[in-house]
PDB file of N, CA and C in Angstrom:
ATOM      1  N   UNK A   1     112.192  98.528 114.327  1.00  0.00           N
ATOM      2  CA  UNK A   1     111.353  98.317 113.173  1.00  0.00           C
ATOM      3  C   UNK A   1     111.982  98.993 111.953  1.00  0.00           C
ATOM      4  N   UNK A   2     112.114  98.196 110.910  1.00  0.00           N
ATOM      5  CA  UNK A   2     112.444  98.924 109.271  1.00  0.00           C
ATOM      6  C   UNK A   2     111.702  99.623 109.098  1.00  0.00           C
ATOM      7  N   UNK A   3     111.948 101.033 108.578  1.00  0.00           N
ATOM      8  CA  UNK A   3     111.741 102.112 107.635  1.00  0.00           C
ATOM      9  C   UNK A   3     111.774 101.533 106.216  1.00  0.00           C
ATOM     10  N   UNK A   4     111.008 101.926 105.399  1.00  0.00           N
ATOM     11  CA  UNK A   4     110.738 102.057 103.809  1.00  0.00           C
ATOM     12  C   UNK A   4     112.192 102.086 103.370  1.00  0.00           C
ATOM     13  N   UNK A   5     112.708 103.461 103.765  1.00  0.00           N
ATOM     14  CA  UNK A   5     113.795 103.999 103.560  1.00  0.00           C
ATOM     15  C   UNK A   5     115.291 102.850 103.632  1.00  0.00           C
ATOM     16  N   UNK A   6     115.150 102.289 104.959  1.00  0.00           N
ATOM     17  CA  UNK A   6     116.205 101.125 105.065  1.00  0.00           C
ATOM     18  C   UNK A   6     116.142  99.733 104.615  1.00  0.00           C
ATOM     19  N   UNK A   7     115.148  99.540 103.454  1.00  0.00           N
ATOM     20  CA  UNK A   7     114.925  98.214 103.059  1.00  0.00           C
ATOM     21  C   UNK A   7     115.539  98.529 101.526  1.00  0.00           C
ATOM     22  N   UNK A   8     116.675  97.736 100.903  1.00  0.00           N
ATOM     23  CA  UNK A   8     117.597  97.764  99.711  1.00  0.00           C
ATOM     24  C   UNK A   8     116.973  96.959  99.159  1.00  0.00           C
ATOM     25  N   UNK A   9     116.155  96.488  98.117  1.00  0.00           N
ATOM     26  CA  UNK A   9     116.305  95.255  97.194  1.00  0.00           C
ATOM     27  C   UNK A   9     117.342  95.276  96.491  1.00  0.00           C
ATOM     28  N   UNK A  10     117.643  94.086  96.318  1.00  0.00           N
ATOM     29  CA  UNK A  10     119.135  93.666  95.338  1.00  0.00           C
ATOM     30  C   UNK A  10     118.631  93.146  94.163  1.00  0.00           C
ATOM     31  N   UNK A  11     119.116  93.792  93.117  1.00  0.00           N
ATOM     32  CA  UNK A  11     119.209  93.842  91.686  1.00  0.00           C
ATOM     33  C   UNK A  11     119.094  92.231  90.985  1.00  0.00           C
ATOM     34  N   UNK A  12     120.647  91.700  91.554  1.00  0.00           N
ATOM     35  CA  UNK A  12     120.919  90.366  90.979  1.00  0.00           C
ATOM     36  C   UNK A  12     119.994  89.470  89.965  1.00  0.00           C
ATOM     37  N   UNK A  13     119.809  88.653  90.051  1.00  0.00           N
ATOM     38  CA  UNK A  13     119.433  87.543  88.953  1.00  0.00           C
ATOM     39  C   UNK A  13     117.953  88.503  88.208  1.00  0.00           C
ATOM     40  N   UNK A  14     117.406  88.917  89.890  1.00  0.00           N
ATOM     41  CA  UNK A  14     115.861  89.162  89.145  1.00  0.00           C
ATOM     42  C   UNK A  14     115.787  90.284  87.819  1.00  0.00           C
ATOM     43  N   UNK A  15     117.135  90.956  87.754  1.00  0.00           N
ATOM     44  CA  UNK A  15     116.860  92.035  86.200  1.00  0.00           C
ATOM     45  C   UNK A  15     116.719  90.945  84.932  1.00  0.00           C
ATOM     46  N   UNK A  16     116.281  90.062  85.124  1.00  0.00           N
ATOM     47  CA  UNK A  16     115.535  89.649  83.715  1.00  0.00           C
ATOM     48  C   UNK A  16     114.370  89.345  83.614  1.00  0.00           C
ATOM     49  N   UNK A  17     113.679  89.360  85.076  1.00  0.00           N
ATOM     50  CA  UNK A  17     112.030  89.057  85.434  1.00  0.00           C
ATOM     51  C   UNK A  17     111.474  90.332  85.617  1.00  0.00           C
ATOM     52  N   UNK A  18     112.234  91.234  86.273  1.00  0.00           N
ATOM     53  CA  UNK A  18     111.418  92.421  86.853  1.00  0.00           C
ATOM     54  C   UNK A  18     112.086  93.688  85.937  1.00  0.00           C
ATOM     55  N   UNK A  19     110.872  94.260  85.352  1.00  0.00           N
ATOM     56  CA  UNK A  19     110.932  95.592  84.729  1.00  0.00           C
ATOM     57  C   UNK A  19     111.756  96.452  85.819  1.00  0.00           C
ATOM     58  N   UNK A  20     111.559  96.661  87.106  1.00  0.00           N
ATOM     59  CA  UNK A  20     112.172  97.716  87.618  1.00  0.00           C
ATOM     60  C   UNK A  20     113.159  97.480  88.046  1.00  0.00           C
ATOM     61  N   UNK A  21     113.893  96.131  88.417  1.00  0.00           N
ATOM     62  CA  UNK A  21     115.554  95.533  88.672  1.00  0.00           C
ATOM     63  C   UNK A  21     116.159  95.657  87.141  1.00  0.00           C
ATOM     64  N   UNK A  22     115.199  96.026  86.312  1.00  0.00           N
ATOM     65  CA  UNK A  22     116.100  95.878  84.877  1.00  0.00           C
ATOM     66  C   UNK A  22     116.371  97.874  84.561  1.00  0.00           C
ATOM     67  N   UNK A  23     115.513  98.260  85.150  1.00  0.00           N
ATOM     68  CA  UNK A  23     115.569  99.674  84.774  1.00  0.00           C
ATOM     69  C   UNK A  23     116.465 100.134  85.792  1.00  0.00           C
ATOM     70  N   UNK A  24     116.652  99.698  86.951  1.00  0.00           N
ATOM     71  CA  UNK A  24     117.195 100.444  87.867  1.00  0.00           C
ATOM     72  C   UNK A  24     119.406 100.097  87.353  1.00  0.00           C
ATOM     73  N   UNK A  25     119.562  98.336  87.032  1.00  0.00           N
ATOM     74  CA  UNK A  25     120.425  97.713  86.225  1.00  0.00           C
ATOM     75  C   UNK A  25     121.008  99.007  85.353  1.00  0.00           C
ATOM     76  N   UNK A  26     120.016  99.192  84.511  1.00  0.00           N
ATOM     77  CA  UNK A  26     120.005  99.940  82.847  1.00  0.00           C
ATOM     78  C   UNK A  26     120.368 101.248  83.500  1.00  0.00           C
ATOM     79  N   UNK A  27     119.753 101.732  83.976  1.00  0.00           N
ATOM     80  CA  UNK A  27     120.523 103.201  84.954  1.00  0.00           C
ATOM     81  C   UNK A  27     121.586 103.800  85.566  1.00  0.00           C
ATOM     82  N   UNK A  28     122.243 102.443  86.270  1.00  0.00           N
ATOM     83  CA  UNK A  28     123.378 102.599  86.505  1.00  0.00           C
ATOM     84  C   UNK A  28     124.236 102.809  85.640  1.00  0.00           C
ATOM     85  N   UNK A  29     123.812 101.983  84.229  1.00  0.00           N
ATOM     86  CA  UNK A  29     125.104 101.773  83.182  1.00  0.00           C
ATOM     87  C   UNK A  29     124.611 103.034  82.735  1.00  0.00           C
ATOM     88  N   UNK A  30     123.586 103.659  82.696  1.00  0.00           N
ATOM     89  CA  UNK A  30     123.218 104.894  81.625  1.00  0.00           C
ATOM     90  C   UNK A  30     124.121 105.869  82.255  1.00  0.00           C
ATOM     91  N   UNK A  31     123.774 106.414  83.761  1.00  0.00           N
ATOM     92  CA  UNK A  31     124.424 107.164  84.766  1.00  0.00           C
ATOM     93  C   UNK A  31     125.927 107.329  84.542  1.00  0.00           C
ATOM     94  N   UNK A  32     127.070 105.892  84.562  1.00  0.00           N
ATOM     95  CA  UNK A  32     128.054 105.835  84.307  1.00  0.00           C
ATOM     96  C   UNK A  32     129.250 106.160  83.420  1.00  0.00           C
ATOM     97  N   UNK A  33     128.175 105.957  82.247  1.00  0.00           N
ATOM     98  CA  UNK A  33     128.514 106.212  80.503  1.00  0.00           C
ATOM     99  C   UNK A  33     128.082 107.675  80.827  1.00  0.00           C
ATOM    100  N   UNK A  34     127.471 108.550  81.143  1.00  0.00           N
ATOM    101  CA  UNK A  34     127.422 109.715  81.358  1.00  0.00           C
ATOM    102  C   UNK A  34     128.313 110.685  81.809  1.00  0.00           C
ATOM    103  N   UNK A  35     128.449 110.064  82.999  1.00  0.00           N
ATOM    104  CA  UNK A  35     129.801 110.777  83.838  1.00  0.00           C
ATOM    105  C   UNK A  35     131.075 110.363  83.126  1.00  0.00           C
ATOM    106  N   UNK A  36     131.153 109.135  82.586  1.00  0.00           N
ATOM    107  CA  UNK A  36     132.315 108.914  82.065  1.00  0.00           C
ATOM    108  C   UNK A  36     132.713 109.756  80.892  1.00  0.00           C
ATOM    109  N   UNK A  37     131.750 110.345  80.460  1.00  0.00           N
ATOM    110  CA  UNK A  37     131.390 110.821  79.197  1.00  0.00           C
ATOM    111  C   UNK A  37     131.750 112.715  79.240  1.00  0.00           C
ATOM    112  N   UNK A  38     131.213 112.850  80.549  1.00  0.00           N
ATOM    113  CA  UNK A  38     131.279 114.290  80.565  1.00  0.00           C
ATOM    114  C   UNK A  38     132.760 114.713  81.652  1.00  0.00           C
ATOM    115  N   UNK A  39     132.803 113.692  82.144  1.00  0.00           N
ATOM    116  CA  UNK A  39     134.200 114.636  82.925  1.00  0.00           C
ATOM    117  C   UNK A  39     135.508 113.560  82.913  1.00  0.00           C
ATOM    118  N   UNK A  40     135.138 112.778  81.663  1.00  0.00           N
ATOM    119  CA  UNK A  40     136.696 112.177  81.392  1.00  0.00           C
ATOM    120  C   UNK A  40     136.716 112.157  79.938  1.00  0.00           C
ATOM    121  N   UNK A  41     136.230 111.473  79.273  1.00  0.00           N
ATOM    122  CA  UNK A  41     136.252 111.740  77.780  1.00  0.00           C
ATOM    123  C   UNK A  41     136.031 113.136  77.041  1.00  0.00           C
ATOM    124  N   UNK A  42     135.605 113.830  77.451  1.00  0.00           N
ATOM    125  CA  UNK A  42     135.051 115.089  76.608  1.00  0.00           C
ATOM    126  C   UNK A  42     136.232 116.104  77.252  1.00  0.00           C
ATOM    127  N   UNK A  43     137.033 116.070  78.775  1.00  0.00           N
ATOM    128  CA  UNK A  43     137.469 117.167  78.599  1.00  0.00           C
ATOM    129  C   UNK A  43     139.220 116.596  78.567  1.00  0.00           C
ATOM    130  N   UNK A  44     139.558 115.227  78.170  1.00  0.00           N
ATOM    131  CA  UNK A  44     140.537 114.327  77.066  1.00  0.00           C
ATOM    132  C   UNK A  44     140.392 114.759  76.208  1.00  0.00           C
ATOM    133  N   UNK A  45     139.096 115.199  75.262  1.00  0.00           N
ATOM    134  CA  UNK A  45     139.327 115.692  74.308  1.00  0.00           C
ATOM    135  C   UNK A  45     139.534 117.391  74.255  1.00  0.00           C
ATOM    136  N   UNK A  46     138.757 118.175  74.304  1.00  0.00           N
ATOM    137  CA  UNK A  46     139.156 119.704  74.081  1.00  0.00           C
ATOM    138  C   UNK A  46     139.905 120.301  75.226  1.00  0.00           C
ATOM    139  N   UNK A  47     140.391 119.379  76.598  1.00  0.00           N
ATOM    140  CA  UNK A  47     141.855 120.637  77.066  1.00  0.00           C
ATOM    141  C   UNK A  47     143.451 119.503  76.726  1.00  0.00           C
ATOM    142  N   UNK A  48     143.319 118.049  76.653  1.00  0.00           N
ATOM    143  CA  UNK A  48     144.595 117.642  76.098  1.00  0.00           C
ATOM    144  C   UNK A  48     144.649 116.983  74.709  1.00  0.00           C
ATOM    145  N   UNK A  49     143.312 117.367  73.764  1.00  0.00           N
ATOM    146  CA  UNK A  49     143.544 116.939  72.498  1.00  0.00           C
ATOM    147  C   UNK A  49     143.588 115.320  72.076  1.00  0.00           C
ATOM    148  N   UNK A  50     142.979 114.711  72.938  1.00  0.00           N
ATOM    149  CA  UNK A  50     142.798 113.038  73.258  1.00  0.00           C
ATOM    150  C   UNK A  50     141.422 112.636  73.005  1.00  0.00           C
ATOM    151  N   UNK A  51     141.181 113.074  71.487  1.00  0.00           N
ATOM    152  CA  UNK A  51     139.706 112.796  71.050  1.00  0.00           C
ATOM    153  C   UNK A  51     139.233 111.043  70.938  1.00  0.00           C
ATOM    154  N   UNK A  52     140.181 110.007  71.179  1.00  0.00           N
ATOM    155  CA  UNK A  52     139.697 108.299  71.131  1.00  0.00           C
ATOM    156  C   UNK A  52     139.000 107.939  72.656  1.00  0.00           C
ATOM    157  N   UNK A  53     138.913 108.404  73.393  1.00  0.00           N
ATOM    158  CA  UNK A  53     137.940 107.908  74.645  1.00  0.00           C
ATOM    159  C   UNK A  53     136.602 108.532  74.191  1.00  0.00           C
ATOM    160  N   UNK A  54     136.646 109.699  73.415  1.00  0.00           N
ATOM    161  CA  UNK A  54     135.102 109.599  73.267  1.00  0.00           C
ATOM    162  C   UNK A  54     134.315 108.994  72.014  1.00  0.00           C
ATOM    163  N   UNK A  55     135.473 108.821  71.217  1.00  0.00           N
ATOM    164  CA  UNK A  55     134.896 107.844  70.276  1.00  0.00           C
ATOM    165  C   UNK A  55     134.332 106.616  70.483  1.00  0.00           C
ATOM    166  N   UNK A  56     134.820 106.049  71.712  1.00  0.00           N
ATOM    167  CA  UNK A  56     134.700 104.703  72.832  1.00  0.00           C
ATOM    168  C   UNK A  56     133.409 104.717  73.352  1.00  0.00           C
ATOM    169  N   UNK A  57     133.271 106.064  74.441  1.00  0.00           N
ATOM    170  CA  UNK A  57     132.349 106.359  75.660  1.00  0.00           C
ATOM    171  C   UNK A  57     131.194 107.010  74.521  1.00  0.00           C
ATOM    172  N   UNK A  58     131.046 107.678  73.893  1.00  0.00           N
ATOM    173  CA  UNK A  58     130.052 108.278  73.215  1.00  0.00           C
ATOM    174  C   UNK A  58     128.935 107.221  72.375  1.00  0.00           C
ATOM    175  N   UNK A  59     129.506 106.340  71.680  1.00  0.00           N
ATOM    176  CA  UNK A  59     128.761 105.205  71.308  1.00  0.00           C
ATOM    177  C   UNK A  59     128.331 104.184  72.510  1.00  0.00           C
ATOM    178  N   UNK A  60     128.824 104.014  73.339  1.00  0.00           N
ATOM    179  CA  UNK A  60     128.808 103.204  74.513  1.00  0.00           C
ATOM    180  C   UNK A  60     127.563 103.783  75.213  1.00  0.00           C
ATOM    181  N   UNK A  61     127.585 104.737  75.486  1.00  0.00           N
ATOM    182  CA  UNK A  61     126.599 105.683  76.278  1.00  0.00           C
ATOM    183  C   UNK A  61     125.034 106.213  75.166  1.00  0.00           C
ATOM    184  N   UNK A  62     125.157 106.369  74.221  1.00  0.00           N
ATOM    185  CA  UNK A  62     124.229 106.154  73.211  1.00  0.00           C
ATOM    186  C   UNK A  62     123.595 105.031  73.387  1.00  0.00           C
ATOM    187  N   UNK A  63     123.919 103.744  73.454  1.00  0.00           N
ATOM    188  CA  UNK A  63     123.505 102.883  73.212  1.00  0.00           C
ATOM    189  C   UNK A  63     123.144 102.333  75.155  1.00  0.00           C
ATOM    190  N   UNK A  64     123.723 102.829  76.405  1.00  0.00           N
ATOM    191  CA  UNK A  64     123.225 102.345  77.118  1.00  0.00           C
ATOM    192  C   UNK A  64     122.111 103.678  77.139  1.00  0.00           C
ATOM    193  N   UNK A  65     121.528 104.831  76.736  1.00  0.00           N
ATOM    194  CA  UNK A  65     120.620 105.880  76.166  1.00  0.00           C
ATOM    195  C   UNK A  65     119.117 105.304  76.160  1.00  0.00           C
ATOM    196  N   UNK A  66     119.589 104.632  75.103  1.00  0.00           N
ATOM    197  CA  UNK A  66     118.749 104.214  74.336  1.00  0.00           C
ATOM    198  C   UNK A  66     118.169 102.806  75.012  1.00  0.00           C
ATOM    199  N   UNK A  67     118.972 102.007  75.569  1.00  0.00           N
ATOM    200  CA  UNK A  67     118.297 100.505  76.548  1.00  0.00           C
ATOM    201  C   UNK A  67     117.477 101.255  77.751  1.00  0.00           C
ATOM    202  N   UNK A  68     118.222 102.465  78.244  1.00  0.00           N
ATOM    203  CA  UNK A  68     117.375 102.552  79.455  1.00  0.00           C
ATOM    204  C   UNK A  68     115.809 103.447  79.093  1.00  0.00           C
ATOM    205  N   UNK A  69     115.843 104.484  78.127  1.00  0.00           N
ATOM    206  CA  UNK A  69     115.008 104.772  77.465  1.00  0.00           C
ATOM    207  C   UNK A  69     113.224 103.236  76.970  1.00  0.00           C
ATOM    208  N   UNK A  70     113.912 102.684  76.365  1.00  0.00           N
ATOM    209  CA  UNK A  70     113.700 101.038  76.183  1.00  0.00           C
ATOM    210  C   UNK A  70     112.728 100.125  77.713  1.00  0.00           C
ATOM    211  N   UNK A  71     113.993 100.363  78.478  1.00  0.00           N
ATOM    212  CA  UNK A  71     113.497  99.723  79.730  1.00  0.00           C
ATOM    213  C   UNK A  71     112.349 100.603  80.990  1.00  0.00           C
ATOM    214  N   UNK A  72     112.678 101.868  80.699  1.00  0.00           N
ATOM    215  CA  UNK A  72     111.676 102.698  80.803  1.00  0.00           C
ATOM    216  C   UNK A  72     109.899 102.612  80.537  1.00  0.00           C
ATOM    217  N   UNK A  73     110.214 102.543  78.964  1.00  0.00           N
ATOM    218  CA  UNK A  73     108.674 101.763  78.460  1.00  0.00           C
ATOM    219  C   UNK A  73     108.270 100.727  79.253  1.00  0.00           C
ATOM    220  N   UNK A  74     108.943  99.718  78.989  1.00  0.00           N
ATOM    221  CA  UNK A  74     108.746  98.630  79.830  1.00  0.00           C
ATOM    222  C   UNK A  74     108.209  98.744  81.133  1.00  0.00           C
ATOM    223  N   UNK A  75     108.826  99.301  82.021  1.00  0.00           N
ATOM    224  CA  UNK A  75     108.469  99.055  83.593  1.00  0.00           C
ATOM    225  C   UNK A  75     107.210  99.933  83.508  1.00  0.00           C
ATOM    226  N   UNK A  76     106.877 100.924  82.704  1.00  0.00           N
ATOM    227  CA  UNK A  76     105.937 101.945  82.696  1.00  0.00           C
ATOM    228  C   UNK A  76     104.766 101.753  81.952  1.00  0.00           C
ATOM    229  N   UNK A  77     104.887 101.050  81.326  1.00  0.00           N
ATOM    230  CA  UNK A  77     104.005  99.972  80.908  1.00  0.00           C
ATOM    231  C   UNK A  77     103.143  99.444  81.732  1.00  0.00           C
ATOM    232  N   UNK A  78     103.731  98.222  82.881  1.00  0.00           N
ATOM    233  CA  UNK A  78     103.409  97.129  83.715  1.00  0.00           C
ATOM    234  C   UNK A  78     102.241  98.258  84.271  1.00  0.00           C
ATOM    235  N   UNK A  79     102.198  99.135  84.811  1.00  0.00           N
ATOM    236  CA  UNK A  79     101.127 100.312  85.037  1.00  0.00           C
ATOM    237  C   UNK A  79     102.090 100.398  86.508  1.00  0.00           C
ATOM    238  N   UNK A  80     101.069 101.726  87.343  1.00  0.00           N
ATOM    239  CA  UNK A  80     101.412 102.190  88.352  1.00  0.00           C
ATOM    240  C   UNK A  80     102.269 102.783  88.762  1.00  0.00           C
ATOM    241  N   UNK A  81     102.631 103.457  87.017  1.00  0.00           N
ATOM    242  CA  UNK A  81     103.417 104.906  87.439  1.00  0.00           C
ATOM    243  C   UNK A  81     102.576 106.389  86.778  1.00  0.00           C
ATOM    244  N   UNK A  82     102.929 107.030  87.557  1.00  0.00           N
ATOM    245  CA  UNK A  82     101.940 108.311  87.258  1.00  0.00           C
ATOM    246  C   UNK A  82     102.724 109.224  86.050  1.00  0.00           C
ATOM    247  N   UNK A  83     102.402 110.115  85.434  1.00  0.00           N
ATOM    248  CA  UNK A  83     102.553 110.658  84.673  1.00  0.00           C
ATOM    249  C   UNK A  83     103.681 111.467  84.964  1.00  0.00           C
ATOM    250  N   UNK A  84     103.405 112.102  85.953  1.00  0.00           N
ATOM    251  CA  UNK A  84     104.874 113.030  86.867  1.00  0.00           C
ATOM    252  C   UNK A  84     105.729 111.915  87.008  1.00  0.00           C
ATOM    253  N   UNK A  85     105.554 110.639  87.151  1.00  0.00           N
ATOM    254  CA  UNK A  85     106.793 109.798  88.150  1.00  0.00           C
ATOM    255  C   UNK A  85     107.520 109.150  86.509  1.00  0.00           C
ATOM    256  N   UNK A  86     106.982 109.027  85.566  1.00  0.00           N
ATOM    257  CA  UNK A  86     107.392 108.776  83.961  1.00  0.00           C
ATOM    258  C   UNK A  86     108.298 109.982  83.207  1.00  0.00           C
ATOM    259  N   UNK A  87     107.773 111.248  83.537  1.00  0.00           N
ATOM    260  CA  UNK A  87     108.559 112.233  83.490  1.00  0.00           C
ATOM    261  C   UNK A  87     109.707 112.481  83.947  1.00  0.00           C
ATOM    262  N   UNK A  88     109.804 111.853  85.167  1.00  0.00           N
ATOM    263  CA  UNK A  88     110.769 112.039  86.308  1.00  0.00           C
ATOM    264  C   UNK A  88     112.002 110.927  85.744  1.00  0.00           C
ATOM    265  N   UNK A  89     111.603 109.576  85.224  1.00  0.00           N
ATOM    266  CA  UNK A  89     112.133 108.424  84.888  1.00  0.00           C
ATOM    267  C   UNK A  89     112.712 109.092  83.831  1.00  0.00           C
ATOM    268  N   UNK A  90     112.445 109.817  82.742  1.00  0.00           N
ATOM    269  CA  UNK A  90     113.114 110.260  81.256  1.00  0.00           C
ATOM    270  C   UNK A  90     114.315 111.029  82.240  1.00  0.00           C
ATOM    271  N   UNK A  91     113.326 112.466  82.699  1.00  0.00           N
ATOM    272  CA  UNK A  91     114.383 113.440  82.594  1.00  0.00           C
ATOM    273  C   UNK A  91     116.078 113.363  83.847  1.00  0.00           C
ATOM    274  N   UNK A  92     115.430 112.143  84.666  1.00  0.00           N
ATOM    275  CA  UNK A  92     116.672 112.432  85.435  1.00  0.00           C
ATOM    276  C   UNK A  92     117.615 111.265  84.499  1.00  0.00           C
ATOM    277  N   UNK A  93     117.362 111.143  83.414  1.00  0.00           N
ATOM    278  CA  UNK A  93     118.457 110.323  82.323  1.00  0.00           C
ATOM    279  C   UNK A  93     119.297 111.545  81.811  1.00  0.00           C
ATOM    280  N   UNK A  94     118.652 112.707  81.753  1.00  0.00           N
ATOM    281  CA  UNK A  94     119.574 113.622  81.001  1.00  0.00           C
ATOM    282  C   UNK A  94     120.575 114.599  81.750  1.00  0.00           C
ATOM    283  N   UNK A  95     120.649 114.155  83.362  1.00  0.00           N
ATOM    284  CA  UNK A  95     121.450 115.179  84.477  1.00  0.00           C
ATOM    285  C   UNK A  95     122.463 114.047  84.797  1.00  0.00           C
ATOM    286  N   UNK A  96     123.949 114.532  84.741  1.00  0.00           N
ATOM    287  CA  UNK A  96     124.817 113.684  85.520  1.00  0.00           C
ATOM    288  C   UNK A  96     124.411 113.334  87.078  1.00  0.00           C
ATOM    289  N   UNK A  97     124.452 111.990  87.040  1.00  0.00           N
ATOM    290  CA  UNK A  97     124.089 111.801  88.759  1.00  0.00           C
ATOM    291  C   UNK A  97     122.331 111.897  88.982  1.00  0.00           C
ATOM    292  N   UNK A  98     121.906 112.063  87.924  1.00  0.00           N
ATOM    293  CA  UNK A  98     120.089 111.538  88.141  1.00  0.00           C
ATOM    294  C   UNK A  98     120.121 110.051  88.035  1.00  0.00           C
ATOM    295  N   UNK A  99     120.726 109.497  87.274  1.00  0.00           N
ATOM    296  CA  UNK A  99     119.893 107.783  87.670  1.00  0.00           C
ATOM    297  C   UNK A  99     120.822 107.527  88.869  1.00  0.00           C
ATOM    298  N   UNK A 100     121.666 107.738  89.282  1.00  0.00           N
ATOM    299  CA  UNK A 100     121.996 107.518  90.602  1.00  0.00           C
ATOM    300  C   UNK A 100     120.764 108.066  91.844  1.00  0.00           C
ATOM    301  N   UNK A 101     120.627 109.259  91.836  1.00  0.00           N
ATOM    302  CA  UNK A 101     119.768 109.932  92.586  1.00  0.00           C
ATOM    303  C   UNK A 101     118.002 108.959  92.600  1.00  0.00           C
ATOM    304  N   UNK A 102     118.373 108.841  91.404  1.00  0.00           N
ATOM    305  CA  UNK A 102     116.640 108.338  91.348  1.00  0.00           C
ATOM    306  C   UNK A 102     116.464 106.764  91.914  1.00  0.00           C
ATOM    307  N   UNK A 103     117.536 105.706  91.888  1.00  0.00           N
ATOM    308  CA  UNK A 103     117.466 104.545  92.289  1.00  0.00           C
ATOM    309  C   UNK A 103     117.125 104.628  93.484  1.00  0.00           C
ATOM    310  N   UNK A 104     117.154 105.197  94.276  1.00  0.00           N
ATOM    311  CA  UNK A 104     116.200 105.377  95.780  1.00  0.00           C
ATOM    312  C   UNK A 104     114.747 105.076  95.302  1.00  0.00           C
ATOM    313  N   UNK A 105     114.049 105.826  94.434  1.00  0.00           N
ATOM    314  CA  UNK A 105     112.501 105.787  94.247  1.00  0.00           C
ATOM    315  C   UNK A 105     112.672 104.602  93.656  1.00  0.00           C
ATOM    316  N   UNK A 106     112.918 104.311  92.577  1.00  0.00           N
ATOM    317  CA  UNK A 106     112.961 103.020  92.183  1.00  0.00           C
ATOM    318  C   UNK A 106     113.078 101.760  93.235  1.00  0.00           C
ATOM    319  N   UNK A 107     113.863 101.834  94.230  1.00  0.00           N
ATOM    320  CA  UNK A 107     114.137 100.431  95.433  1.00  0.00           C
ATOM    321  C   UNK A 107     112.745 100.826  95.970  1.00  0.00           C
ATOM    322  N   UNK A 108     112.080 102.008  96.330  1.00  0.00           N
ATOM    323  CA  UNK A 108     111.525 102.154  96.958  1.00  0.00           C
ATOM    324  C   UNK A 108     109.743 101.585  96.140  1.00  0.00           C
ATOM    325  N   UNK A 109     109.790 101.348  94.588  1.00  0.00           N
ATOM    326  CA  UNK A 109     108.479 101.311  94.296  1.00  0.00           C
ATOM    327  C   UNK A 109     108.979  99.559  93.827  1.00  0.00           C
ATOM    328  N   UNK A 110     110.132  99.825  94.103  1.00  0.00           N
ATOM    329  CA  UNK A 110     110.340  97.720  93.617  1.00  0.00           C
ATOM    330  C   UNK A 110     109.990  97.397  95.259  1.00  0.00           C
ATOM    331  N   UNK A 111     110.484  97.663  96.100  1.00  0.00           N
ATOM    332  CA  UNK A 111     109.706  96.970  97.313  1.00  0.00           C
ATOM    333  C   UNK A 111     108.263  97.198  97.333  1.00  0.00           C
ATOM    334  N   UNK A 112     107.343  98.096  97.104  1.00  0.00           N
ATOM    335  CA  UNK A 112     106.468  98.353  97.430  1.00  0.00           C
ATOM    336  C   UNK A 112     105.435  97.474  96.311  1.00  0.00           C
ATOM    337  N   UNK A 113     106.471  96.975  95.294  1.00  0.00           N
ATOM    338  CA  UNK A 113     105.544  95.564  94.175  1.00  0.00           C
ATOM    339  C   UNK A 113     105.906  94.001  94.840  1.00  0.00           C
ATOM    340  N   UNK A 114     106.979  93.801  95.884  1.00  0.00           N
ATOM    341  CA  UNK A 114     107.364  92.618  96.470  1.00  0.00           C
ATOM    342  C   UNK A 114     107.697  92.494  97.913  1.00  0.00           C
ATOM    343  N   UNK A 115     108.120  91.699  98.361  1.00  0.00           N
ATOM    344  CA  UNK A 115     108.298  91.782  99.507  1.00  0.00           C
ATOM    345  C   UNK A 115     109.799  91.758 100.020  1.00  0.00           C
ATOM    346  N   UNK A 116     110.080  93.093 100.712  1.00  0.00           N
ATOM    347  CA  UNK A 116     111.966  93.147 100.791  1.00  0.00           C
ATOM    348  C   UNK A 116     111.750  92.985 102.501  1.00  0.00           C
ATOM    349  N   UNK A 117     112.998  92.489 102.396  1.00  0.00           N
ATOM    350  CA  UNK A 117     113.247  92.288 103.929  1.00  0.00           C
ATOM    351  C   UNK A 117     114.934  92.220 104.068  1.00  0.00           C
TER     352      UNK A 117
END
């Protein structure tokens, strides 16, 4: 028998119907531009003096910031997230490796709005 835990929904087509395939989408890219941001561009710039990757990654990551911020409202909106679990959605945007970490709860409250198998 499946566990909660071992059921994946897949992202694909549905991130333009479903608030939470679009937030979980928007996360990854937020997550990415992050890390890309903090342990390749930023230390290109102040230990080998290679300040153009963050001129690149810094606007890039601003702006995926700001969509997932965006898509946030959205899914939180639709209702049936709690006040702690909205909190939780902002702040693990601001830790390298939180929207990674958090896409577990997310698969886990997108199955629990559809049916994964």
């Amino acid at each position: 028998m499946m566990k909660a835990d071992d059921i994946k929904p897949r992202i694909g087509a549905r991130w333009r119907d479903e608030p939470i395939a679009r937030l979980r989408l928007i996360g990854r890219i937020e997550g990415t531009t992050l890390i890309a941001l903090l342990f390749i561009a930023v230390p290109l710039k102040h230990v080998f003096e290679q300040p153009a990757l963050v001129s690149i990654v810094g606007p890039l990551h601003g702006l995926s910031f700001v969509a997932y911020l965006v898509a946030t409202v959205d899914a939180v909106s639709g209702g049936g997230f709690t006040a702690r679990e909205t909190t939780r959605l902002v702040l693990v945007s601001l830790v390298p490796f939180g929207p990674f970490v958090n896409d577990r709860f997310l698969a886990r409250r997108q199955c629990s709005e559809q049916y994964c198998a």
